[in-house]
Protein backbone atom coordinates (compact mmCIF):
# COMPACT_ATOMS: atom_id res chain seq x y z
CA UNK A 1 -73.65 -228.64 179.45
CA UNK A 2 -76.61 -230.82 178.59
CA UNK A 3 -79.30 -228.39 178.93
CA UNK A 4 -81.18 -227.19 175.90
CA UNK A 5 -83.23 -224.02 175.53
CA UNK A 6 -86.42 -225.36 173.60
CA UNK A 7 -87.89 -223.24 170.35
CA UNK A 8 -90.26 -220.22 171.38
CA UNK A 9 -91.21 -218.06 168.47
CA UNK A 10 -90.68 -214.52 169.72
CA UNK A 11 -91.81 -212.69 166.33
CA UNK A 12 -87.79 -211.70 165.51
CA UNK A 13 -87.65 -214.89 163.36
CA UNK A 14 -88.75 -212.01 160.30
CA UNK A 15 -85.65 -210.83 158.95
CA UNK A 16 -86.25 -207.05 160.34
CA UNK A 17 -85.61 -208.61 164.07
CA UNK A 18 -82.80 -210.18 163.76
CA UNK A 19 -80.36 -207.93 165.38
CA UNK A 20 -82.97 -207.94 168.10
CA UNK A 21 -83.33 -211.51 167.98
CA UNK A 22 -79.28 -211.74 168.35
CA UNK A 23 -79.35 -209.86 171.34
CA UNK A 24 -82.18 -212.05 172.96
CA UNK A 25 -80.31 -215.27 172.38
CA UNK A 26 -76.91 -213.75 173.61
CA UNK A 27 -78.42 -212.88 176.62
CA UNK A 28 -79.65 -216.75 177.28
CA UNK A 29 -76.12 -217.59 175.56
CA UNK A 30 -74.49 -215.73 178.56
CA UNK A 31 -77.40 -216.85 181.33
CA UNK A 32 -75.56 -220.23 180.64
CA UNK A 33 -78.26 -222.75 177.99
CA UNK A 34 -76.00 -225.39 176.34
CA UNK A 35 -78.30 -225.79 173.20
CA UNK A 36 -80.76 -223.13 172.41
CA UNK A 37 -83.27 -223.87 169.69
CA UNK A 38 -84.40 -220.15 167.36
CA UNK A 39 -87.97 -219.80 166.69
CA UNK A 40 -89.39 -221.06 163.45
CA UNK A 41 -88.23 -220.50 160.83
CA UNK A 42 -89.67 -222.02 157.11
CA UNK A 43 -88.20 -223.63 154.10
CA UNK A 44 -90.18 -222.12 151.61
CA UNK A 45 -92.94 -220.02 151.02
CA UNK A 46 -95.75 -222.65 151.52
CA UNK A 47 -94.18 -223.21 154.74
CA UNK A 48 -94.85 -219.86 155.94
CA UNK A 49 -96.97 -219.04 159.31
CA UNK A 50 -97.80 -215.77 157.72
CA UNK A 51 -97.01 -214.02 155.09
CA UNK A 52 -93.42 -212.27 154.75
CA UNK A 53 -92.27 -214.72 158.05
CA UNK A 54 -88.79 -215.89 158.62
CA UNK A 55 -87.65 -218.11 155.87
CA UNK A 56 -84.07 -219.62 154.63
CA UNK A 57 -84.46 -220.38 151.18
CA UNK A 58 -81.91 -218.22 149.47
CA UNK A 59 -78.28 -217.44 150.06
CA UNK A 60 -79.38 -213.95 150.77
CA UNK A 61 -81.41 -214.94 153.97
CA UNK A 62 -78.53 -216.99 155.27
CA UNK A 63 -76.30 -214.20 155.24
CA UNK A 64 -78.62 -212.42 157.14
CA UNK A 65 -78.84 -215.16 159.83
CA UNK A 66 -74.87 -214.87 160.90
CA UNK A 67 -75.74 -211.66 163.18
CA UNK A 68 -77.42 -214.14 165.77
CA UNK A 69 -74.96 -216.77 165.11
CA UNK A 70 -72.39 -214.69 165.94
CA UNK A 71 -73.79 -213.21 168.77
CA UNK A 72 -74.57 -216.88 170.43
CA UNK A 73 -70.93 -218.34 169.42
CA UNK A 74 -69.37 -215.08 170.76
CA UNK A 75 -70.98 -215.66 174.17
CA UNK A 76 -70.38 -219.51 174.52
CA UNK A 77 -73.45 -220.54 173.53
CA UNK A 78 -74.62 -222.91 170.44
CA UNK A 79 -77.69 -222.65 168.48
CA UNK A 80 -79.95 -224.87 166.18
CA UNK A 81 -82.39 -223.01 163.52
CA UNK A 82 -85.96 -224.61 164.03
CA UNK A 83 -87.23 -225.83 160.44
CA UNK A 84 -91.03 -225.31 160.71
CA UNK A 85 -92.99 -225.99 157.88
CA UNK A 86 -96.73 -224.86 159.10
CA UNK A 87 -98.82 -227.04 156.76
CA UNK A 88 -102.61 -226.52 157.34
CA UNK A 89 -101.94 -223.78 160.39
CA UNK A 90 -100.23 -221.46 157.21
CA UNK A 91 -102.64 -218.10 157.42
CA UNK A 92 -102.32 -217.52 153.60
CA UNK A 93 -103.19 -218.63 150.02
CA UNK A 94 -100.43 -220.96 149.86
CA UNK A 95 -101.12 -223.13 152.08
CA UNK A 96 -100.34 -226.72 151.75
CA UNK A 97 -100.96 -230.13 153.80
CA UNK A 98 -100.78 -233.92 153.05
CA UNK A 99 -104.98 -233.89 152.02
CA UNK A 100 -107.29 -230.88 151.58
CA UNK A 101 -108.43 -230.88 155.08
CA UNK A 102 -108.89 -227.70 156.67
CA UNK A 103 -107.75 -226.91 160.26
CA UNK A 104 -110.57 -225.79 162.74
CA UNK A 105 -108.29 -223.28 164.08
CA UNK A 106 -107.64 -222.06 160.61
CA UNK A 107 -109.92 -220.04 157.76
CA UNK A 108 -107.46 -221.27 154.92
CA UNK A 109 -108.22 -224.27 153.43
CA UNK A 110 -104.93 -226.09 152.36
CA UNK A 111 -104.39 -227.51 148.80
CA UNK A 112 -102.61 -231.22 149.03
CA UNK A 113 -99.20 -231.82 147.99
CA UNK A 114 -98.74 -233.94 144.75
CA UNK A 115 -96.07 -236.52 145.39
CA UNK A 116 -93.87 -234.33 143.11
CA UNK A 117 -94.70 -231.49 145.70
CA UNK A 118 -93.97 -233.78 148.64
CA UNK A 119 -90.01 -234.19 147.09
CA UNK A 120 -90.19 -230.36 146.48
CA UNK A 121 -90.62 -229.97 149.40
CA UNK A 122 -87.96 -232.88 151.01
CA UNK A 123 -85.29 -231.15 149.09
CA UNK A 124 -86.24 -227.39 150.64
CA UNK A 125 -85.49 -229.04 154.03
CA UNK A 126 -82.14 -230.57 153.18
CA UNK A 127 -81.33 -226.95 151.48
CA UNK A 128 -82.35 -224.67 154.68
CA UNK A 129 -79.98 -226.93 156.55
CA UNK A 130 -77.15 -226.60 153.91
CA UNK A 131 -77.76 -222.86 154.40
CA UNK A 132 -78.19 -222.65 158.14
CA UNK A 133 -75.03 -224.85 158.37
CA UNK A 134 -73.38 -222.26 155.91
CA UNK A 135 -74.69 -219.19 158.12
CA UNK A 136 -73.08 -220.44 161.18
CA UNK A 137 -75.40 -222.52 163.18
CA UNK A 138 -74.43 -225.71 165.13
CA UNK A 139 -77.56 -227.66 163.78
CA UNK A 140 -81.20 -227.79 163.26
CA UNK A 141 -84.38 -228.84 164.50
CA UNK A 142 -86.88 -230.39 162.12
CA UNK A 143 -90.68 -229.91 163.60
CA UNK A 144 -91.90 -232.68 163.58
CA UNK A 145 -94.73 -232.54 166.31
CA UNK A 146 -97.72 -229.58 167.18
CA UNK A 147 -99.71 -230.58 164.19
CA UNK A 148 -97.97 -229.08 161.57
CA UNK A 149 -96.66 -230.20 158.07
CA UNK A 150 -94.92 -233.47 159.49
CA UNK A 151 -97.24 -234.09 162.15
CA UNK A 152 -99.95 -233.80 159.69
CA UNK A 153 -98.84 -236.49 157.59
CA UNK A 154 -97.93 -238.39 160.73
CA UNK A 155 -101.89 -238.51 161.76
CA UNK A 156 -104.46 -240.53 159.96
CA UNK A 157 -106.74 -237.35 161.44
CA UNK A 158 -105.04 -235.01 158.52
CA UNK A 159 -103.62 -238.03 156.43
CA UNK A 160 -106.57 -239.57 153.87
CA UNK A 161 -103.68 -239.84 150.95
CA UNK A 162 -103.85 -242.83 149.05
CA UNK A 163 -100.13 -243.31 148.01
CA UNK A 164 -96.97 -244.24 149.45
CA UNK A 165 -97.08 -241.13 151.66
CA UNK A 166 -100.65 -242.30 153.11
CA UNK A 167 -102.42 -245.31 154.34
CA UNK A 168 -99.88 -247.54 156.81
CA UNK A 169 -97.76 -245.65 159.46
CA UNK A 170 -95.01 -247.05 157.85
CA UNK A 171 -96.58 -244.82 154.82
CA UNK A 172 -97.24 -242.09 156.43
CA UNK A 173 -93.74 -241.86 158.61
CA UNK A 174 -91.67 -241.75 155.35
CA UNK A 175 -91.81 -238.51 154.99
CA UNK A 176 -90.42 -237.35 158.48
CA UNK A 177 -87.98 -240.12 157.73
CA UNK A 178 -87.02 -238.90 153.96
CA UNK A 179 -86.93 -235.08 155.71
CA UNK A 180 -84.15 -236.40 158.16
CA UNK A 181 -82.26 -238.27 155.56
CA UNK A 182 -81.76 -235.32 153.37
CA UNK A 183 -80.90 -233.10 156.19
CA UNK A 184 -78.03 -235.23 156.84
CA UNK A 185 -76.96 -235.73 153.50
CA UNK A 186 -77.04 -232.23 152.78
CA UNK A 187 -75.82 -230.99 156.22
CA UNK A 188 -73.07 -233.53 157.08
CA UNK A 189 -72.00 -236.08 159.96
CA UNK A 190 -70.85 -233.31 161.93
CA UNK A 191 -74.03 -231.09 162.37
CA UNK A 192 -76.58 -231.62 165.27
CA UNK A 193 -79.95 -232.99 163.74
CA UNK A 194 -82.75 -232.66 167.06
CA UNK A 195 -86.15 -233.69 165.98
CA UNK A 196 -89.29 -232.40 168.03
CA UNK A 197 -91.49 -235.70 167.99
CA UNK A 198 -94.86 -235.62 169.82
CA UNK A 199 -95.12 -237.85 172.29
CA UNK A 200 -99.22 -237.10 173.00
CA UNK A 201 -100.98 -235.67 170.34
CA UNK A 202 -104.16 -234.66 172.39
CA UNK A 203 -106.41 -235.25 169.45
CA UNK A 204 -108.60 -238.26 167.91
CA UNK A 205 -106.97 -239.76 165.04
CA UNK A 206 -103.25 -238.58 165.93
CA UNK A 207 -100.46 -241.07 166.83
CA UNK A 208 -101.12 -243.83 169.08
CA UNK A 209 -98.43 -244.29 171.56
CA UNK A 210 -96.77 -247.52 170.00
CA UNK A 211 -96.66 -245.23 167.12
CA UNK A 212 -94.46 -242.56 168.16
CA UNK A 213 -92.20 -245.32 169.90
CA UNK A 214 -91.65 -246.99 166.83
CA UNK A 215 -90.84 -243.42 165.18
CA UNK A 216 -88.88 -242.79 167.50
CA UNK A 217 -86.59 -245.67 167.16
CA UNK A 218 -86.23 -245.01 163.18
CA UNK A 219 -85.25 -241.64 163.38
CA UNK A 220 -82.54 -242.75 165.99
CA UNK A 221 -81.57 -245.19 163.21
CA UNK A 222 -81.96 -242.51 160.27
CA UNK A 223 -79.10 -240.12 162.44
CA UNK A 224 -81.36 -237.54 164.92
CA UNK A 225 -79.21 -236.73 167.69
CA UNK A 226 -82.03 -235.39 169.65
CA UNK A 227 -85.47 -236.20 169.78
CA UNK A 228 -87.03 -233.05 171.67
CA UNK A 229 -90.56 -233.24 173.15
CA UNK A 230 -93.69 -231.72 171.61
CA UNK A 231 -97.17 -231.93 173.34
CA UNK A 232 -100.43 -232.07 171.58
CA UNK A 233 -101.47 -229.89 168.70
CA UNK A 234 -102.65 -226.43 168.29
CA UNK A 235 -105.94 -227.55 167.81
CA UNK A 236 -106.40 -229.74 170.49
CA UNK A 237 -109.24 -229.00 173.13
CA UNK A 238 -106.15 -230.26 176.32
CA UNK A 239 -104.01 -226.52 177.28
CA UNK A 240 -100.37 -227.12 177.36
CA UNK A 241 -98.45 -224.11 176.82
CA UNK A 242 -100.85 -221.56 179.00
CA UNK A 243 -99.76 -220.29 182.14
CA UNK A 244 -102.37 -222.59 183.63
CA UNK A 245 -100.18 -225.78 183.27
CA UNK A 246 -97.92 -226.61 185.69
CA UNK A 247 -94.05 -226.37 184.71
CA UNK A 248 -92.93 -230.32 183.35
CA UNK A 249 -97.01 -230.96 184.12
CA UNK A 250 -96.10 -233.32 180.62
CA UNK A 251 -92.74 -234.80 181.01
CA UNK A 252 -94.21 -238.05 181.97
CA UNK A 253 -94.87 -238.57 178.48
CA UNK A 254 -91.46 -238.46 177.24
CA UNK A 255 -90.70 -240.62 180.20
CA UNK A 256 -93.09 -242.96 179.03
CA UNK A 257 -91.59 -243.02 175.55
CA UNK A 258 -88.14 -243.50 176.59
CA UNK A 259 -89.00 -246.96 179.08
CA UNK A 260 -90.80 -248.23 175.76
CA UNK A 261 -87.81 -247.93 173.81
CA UNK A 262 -85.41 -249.32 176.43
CA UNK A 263 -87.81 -252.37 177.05
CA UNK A 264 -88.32 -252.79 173.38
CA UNK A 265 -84.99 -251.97 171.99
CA UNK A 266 -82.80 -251.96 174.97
CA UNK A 267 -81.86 -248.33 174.22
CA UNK A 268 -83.01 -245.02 173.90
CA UNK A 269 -81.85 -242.11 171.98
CA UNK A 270 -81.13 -238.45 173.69
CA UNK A 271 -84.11 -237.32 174.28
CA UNK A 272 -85.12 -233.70 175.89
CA UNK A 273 -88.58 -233.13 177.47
CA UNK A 274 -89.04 -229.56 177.46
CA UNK A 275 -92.75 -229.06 178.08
């Protein structure tokens, strides 16, 4: 079916809970979702949300990933490992963003990448895919909304750099771009790509909304199969995930997204709201 389970982190993303985090995403496997996306999980250590959290960077940690693969396939299911890199929201010493802007939400603040760091960093996407591909998985979702490491270079409100990652939105969309382009190089024509693209950031400065329709055309062009929906950022002052807000109280927004692109571009890609 069409129906995909959207990316929760349940705190098994660490390599100690993955046999429980197998047996959590059989269950949904066997409740019938046609897509679930894992929690997230990083692509190096910057990209850490805390220290010692799930991360595919080696060979070893791949390996380690086939018990919930496994689990999923055996019960019908399919399954994409989220790539989060957490940027600015990291709650350690490495911590890394596009400038040296601290989050308010945060008591870290980041160092910015170097452009060498930025390519680093490119390359440690397109490698977690090669190993989540390798590991069993049926894809991967790139976050790319919720203010982290993409996002931030997204948003002139985290974005001050001065070279070709900064400035213009064409500037500062090249890296989500680059990201996508090495996934699929490295990953193949024949592995699901979803990218979670915020459709209302929720915060001054972020992505207007021609913005994040004309991102969302490119990455249609650059090979995302899925563009899933992400709502505002962690920091932002509007609740969206709290029991407070009404189930699909945003799915206007993707909606609204979606008509752009047809009246713009006279098509849309696949595109799931799940907030």
């Amino acid at each position: 079916n069409r129906s995909l389970m959207g990316s929760m982190h349940t705190g098994l993303e660490e390599h100690r809970g993955l046999k429980e985090m197998a047996a959590f995403y059989a269950e949904r496997a066997k409740g019938g979702a046609g897509l679930i996306v894992t929690g997230g999980v990083a692509p190096n250590r910057e990209g850490w949300v805390l220290p010692l959290a799930g991360k595919m960077s080696t060979t070893a940690e791949a390996e380690e990933h086939k018990v919930v693969t496994d689990a999923v396939h055996e019960n019908g299911g399919k399954i994409a490992l989220q790539i989060l890199h957490a940027g600015r929201y990291a709650y350690h010493p490495f911590a890394v963003a596009p400038s040296k802007k601290k989050a308010p939400i945060n008591v870290v603040t980041p160092r910015a990448l170097s452009e060498k760091d930025v390519q680093r960093t490119i390359s440690d996407f397109a490698r977690t895919a090669a190993l989540a591909r390798s590991c069993g998985y049926d894809g991967v979702e790139i976050m790319g909304s919720e203010g982290y490491l993409i996002n931030e270079f997204l948003a002139e409100r985290t974005n001050s750099r001065g070279d070709r990652y900064g400035g213009s939105f064409e500037n500062r969309s090249r890296l989500a771009l680059d990201v996508v382009q090495a996934v699929r190089k490295a990953a193949g024509p024949d592995f699901a790509v979803v990218f979670r693209l915020s459709m209302l950031e929720l915060v001054e400065q972020g992505m207007a909304f021609d913005e994040v329709v004309e991102l969302a055309h490119l990455l249609d062009a650059c090979g995302v199969d899925i563009l899933n929906t992400g709502i505002g950022w962690h920091e932002a002052r509007v609740p969206t995930i709290a029991t407070c807000v009404p189930r699909g109280a945003f799915a206007f927004a993707t909606t609204n997204v979606r008509e752009a692109l047809l009246s713009k571009y006279g098509q849309a890609p696949l595109m799931c709201a799940t907030n």
